[in-house]
N, C-alpha and C. Protein backbone atom coordinates (compact mmCIF):
# COMPACT_ATOMS: atom_id res chain seq x y z
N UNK A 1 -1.43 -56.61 -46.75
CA UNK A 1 -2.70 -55.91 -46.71
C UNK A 1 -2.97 -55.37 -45.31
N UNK A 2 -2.78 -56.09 -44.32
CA UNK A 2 -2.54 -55.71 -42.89
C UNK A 2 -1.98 -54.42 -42.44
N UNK A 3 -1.14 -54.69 -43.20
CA UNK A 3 0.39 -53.19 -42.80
C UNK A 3 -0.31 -52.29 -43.61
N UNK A 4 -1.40 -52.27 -44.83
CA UNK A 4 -2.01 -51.01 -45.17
C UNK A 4 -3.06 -50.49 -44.50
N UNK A 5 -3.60 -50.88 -43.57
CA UNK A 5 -4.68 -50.59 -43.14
C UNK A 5 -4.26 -50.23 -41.55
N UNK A 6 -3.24 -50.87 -41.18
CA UNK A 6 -2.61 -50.10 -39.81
C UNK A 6 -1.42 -48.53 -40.08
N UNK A 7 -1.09 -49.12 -41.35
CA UNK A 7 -0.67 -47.31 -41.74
C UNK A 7 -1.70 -46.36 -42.55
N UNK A 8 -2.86 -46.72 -42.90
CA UNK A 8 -4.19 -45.79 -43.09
C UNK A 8 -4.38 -45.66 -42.03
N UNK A 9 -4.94 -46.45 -41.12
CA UNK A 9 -5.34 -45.76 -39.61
C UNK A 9 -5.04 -45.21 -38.69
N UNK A 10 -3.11 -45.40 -38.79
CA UNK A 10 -2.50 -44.15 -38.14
C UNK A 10 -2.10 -42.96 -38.56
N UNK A 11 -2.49 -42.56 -40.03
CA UNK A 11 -2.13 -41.04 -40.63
C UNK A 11 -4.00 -40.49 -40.64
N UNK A 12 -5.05 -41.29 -40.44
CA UNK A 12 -6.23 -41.09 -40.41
C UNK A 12 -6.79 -40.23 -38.91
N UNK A 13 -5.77 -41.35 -38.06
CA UNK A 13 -5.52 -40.65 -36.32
C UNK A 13 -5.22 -39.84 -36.32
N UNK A 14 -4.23 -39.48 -37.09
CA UNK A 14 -2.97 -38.28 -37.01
C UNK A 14 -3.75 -37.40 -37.48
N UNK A 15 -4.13 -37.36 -38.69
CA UNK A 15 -4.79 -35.79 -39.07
C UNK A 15 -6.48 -35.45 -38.56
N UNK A 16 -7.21 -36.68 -38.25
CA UNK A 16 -8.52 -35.85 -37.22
C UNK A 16 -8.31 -36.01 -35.86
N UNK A 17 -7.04 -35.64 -35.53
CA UNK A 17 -6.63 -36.02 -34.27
C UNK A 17 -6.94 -34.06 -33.44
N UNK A 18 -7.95 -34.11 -32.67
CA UNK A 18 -8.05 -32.87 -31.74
C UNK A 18 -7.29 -32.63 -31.07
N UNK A 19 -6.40 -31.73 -30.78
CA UNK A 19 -5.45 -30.90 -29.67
C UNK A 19 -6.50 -31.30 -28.13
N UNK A 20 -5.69 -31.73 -27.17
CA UNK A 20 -6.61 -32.20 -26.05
C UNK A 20 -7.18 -30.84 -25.04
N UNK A 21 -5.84 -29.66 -25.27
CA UNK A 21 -6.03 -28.45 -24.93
C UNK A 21 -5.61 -27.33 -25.79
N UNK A 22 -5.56 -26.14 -25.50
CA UNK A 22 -5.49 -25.06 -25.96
C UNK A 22 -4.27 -24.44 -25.21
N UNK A 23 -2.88 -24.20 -25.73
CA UNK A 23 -2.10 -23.52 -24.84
C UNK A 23 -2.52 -22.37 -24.37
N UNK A 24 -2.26 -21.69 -23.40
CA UNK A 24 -2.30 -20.21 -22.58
C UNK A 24 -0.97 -19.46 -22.99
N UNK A 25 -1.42 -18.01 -23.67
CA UNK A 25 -0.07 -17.21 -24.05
C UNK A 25 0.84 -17.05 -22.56
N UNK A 26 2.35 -17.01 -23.06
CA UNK A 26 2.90 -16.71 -21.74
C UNK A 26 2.53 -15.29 -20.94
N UNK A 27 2.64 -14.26 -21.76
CA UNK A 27 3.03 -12.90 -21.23
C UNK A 27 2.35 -12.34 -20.21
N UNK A 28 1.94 -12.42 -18.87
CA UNK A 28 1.22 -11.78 -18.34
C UNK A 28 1.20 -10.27 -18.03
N UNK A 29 -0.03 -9.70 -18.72
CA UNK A 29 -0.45 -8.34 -18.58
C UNK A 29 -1.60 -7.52 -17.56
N UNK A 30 -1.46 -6.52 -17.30
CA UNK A 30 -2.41 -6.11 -16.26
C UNK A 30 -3.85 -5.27 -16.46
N UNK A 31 -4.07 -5.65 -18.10
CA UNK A 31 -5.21 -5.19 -17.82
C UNK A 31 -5.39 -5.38 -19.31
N UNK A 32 -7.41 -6.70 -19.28
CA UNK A 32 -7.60 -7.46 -20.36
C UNK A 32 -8.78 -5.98 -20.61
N UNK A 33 -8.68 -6.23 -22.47
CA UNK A 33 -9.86 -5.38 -22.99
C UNK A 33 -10.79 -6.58 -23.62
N UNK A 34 -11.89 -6.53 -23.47
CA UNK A 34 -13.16 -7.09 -23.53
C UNK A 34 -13.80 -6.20 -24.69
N UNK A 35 -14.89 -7.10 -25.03
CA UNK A 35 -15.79 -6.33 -26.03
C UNK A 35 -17.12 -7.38 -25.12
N UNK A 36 -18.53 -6.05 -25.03
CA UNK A 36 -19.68 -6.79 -23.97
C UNK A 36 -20.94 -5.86 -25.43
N UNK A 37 -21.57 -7.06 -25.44
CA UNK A 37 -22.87 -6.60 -26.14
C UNK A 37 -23.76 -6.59 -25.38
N UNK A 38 -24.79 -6.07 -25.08
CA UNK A 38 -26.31 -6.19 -24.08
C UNK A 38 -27.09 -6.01 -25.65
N UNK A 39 -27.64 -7.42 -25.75
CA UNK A 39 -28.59 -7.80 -26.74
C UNK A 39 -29.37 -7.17 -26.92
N UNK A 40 -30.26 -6.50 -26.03
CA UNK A 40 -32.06 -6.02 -25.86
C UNK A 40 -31.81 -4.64 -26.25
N UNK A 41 -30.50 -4.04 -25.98
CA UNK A 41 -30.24 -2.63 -26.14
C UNK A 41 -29.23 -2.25 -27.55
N UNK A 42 -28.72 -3.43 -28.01
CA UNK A 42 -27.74 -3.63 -29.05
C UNK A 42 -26.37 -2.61 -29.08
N UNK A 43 -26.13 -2.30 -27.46
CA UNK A 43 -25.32 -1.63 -27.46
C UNK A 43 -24.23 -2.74 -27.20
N UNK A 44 -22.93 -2.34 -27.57
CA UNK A 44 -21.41 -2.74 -27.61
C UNK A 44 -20.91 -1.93 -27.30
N UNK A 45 -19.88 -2.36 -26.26
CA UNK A 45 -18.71 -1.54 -25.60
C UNK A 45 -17.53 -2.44 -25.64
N UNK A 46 -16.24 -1.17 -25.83
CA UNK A 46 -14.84 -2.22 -25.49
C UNK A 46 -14.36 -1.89 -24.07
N UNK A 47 -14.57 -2.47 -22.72
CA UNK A 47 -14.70 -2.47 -22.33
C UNK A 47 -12.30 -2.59 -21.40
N UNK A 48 -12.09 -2.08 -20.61
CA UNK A 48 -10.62 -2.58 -20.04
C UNK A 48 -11.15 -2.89 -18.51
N UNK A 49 -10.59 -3.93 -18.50
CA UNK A 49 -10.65 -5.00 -17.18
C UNK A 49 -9.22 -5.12 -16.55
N UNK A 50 -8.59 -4.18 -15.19
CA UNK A 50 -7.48 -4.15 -14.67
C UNK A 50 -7.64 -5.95 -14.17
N UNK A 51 -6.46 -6.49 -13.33
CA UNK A 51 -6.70 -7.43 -13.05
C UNK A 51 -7.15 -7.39 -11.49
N UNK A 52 -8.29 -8.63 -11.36
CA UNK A 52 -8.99 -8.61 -9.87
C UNK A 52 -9.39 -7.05 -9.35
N UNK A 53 -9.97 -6.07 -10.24
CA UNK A 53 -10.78 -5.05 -9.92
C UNK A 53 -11.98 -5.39 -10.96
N UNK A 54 -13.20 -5.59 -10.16
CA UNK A 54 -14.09 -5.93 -10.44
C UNK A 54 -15.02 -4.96 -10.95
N UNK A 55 -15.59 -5.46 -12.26
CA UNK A 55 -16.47 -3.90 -13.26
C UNK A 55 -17.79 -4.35 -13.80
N UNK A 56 -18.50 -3.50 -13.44
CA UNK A 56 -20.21 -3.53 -13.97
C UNK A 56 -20.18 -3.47 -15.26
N UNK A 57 -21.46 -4.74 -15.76
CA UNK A 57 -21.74 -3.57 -17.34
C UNK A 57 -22.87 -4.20 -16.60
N UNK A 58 -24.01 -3.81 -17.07
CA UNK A 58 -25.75 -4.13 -16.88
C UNK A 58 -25.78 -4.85 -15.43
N UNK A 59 -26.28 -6.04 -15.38
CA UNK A 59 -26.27 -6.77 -14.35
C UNK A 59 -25.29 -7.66 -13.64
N UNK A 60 -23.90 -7.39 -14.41
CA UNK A 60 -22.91 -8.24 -14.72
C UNK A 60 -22.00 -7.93 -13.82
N UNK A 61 -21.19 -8.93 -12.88
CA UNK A 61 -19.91 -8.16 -12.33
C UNK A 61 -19.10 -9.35 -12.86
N UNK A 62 -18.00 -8.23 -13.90
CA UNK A 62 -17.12 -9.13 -14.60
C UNK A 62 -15.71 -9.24 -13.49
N UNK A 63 -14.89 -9.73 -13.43
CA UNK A 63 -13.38 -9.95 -12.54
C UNK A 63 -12.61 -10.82 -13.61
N UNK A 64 -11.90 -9.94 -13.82
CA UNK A 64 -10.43 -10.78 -14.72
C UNK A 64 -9.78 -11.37 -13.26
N UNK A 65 -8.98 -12.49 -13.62
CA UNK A 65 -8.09 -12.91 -12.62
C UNK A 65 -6.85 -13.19 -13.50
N UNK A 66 -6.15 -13.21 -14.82
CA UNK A 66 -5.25 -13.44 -15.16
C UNK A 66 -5.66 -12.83 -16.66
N UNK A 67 -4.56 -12.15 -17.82
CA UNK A 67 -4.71 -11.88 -18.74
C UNK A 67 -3.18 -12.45 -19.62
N UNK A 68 -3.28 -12.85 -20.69
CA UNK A 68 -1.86 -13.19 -20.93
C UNK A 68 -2.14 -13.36 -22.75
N UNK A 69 -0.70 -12.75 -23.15
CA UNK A 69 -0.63 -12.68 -24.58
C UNK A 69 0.84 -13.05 -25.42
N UNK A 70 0.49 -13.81 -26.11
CA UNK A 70 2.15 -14.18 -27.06
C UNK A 70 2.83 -12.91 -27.07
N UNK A 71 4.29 -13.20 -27.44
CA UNK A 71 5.06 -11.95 -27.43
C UNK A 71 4.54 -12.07 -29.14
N UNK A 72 5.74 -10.50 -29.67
CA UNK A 72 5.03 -10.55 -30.53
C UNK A 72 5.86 -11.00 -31.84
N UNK A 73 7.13 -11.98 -31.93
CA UNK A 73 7.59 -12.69 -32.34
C UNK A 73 6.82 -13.63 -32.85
N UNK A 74 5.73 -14.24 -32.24
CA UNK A 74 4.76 -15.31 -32.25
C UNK A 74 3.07 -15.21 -32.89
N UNK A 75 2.14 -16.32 -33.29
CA UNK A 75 1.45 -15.68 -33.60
C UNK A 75 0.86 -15.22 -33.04
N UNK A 76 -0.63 -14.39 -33.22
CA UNK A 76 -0.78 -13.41 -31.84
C UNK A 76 -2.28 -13.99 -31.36
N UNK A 77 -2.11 -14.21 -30.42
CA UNK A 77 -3.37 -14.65 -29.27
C UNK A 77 -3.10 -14.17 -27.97
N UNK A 78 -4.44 -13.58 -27.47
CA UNK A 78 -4.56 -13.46 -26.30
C UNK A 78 -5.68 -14.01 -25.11
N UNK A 79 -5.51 -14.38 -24.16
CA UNK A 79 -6.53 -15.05 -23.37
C UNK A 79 -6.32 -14.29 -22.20
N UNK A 80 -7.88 -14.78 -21.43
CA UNK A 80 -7.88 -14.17 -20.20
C UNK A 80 -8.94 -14.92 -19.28
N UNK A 81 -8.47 -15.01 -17.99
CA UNK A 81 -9.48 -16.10 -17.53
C UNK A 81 -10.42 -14.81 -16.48
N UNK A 82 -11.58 -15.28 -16.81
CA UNK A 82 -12.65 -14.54 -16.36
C UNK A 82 -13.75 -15.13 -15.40
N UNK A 83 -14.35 -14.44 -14.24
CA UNK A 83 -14.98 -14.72 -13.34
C UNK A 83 -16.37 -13.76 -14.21
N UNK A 84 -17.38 -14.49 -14.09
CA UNK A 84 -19.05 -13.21 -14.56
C UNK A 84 -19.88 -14.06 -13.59
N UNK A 85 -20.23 -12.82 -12.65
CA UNK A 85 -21.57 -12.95 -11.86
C UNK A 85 -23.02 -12.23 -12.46
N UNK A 86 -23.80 -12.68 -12.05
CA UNK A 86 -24.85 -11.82 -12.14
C UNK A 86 -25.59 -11.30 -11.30
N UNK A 87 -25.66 -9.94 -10.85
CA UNK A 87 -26.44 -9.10 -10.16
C UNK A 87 -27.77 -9.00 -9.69
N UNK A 88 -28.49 -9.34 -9.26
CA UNK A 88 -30.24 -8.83 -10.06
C UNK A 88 -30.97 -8.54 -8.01
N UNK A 89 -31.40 -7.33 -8.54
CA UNK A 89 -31.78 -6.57 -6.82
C UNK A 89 -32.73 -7.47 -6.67
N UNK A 90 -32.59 -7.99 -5.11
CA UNK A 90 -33.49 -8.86 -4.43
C UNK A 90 -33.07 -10.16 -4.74
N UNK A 91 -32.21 -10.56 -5.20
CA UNK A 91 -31.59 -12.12 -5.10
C UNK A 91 -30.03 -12.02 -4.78
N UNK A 92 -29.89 -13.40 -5.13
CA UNK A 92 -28.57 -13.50 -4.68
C UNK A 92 -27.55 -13.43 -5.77
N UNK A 93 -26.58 -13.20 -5.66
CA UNK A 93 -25.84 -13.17 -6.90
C UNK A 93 -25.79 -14.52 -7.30
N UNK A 94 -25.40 -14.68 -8.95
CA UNK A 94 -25.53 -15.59 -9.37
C UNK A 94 -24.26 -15.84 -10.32
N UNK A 95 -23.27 -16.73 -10.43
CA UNK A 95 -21.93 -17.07 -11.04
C UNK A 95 -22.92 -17.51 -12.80
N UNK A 96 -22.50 -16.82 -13.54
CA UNK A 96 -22.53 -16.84 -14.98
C UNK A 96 -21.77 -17.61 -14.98
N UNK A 97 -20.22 -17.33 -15.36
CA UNK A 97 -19.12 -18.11 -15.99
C UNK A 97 -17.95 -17.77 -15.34
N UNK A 98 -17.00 -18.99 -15.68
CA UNK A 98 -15.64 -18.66 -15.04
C UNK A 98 -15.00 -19.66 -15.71
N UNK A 99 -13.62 -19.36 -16.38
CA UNK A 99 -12.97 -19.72 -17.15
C UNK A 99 -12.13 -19.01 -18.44
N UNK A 100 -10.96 -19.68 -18.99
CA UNK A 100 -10.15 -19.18 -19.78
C UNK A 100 -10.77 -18.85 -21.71
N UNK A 101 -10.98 -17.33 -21.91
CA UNK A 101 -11.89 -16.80 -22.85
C UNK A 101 -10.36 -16.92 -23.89
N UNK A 102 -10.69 -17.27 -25.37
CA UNK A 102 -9.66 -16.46 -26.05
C UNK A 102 -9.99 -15.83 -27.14
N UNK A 103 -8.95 -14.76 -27.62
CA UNK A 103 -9.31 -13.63 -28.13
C UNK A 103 -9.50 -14.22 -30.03
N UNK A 104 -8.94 -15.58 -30.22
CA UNK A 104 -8.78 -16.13 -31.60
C UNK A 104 -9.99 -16.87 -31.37
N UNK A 105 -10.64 -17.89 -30.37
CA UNK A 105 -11.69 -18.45 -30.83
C UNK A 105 -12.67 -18.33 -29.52
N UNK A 106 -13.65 -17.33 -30.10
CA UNK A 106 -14.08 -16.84 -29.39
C UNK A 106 -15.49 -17.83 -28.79
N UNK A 107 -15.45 -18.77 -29.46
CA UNK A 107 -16.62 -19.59 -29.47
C UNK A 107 -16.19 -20.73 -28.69
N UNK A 108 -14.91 -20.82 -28.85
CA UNK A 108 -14.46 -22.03 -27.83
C UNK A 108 -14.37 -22.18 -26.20
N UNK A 109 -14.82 -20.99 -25.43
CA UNK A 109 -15.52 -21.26 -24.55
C UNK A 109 -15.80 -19.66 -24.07
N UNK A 110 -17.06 -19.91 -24.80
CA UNK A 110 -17.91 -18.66 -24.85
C UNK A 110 -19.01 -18.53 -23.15
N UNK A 111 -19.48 -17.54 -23.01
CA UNK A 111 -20.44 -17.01 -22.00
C UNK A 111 -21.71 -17.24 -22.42
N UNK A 112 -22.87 -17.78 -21.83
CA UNK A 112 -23.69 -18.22 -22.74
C UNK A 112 -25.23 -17.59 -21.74
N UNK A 113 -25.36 -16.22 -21.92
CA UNK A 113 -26.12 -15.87 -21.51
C UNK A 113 -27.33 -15.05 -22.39
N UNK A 114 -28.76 -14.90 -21.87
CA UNK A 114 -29.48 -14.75 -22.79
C UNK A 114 -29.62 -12.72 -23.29
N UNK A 115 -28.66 -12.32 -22.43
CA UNK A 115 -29.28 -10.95 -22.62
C UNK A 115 -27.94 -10.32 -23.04
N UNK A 116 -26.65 -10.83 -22.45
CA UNK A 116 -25.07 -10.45 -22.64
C UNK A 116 -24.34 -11.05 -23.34
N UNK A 117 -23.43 -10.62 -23.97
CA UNK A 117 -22.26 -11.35 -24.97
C UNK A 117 -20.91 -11.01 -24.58
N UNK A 118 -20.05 -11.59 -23.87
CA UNK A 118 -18.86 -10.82 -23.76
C UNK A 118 -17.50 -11.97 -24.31
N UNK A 119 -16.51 -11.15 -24.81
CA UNK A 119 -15.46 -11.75 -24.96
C UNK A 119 -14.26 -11.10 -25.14
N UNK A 120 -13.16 -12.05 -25.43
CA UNK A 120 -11.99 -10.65 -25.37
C UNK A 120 -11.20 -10.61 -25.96
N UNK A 121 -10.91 -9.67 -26.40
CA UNK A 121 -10.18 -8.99 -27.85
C UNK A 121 -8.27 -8.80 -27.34
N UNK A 122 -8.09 -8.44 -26.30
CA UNK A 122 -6.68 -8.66 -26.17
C UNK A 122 -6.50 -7.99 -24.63
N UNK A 123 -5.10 -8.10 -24.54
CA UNK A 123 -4.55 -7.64 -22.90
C UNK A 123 -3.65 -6.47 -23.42
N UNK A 124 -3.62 -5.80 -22.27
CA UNK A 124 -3.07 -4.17 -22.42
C UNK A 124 -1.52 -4.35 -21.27
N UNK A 125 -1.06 -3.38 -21.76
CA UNK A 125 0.29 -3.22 -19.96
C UNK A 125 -0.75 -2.04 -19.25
N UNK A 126 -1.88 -1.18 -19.70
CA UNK A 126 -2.16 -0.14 -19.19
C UNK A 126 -2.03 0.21 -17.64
């Protein structure tokens, strides 16, 4: 009875068992495309982000620092690790977010601001 309940609890481990991370695609590319909503205005743009050239949308200064995507043998994901400041005349800038966005789950570490939505849809060679 013992030995059933230590092999229930290790196929129980095994399958609600969480991935501790998220791999990063190998391929590095030079320039991530984004998609940025500004809520208040309900406008959407797809936006291309070279790497470490830094780009406005509203109050926002976005900076890619790395973009990278499976070849295409594989399934297809792309990530990109992103720097977002925020702008606003008469203060100081202010760091939104910084960290690795991906293009499959976009919720898994999303930007969490009240007026902007950005995330990213894939990397370019452009």
């Amino acid at each position: 009875m013992r030995a059933f309940f230590l092999l229930f609890f290790f196929f129980a481990a095994a399958f609600f068992a969480v991935p501790a991370f998220t791999a990063v695609p190998a391929e590095d590319k030079p320039v991530a495309v984004l998609r940025a909503l500004d809520k208040i205005t309900a406008r959407v743009e797809e936006i291309r982000v070279p790497i470490e050239r830094p780009l406005k949308f509203g109050t926002l200064m976005i900076t890619v620092k790395a973009c990278r995507e499976t070849p295409p043998e594989e399934t297809p994901e792309a990530a990109a690790f992103i720097e977002v400041s925020e702008i606003r005349p008469g203060e100081a800038e202010t760091k939104v977010f910084s960290g690795w966005m991906f293009a499959s789950s976009p919720a898994l570490s999303a930007m969490e601001h009240p007026v902007y939505d950005l995330w990213v849809t894939g990397c370019k060679n452009e």
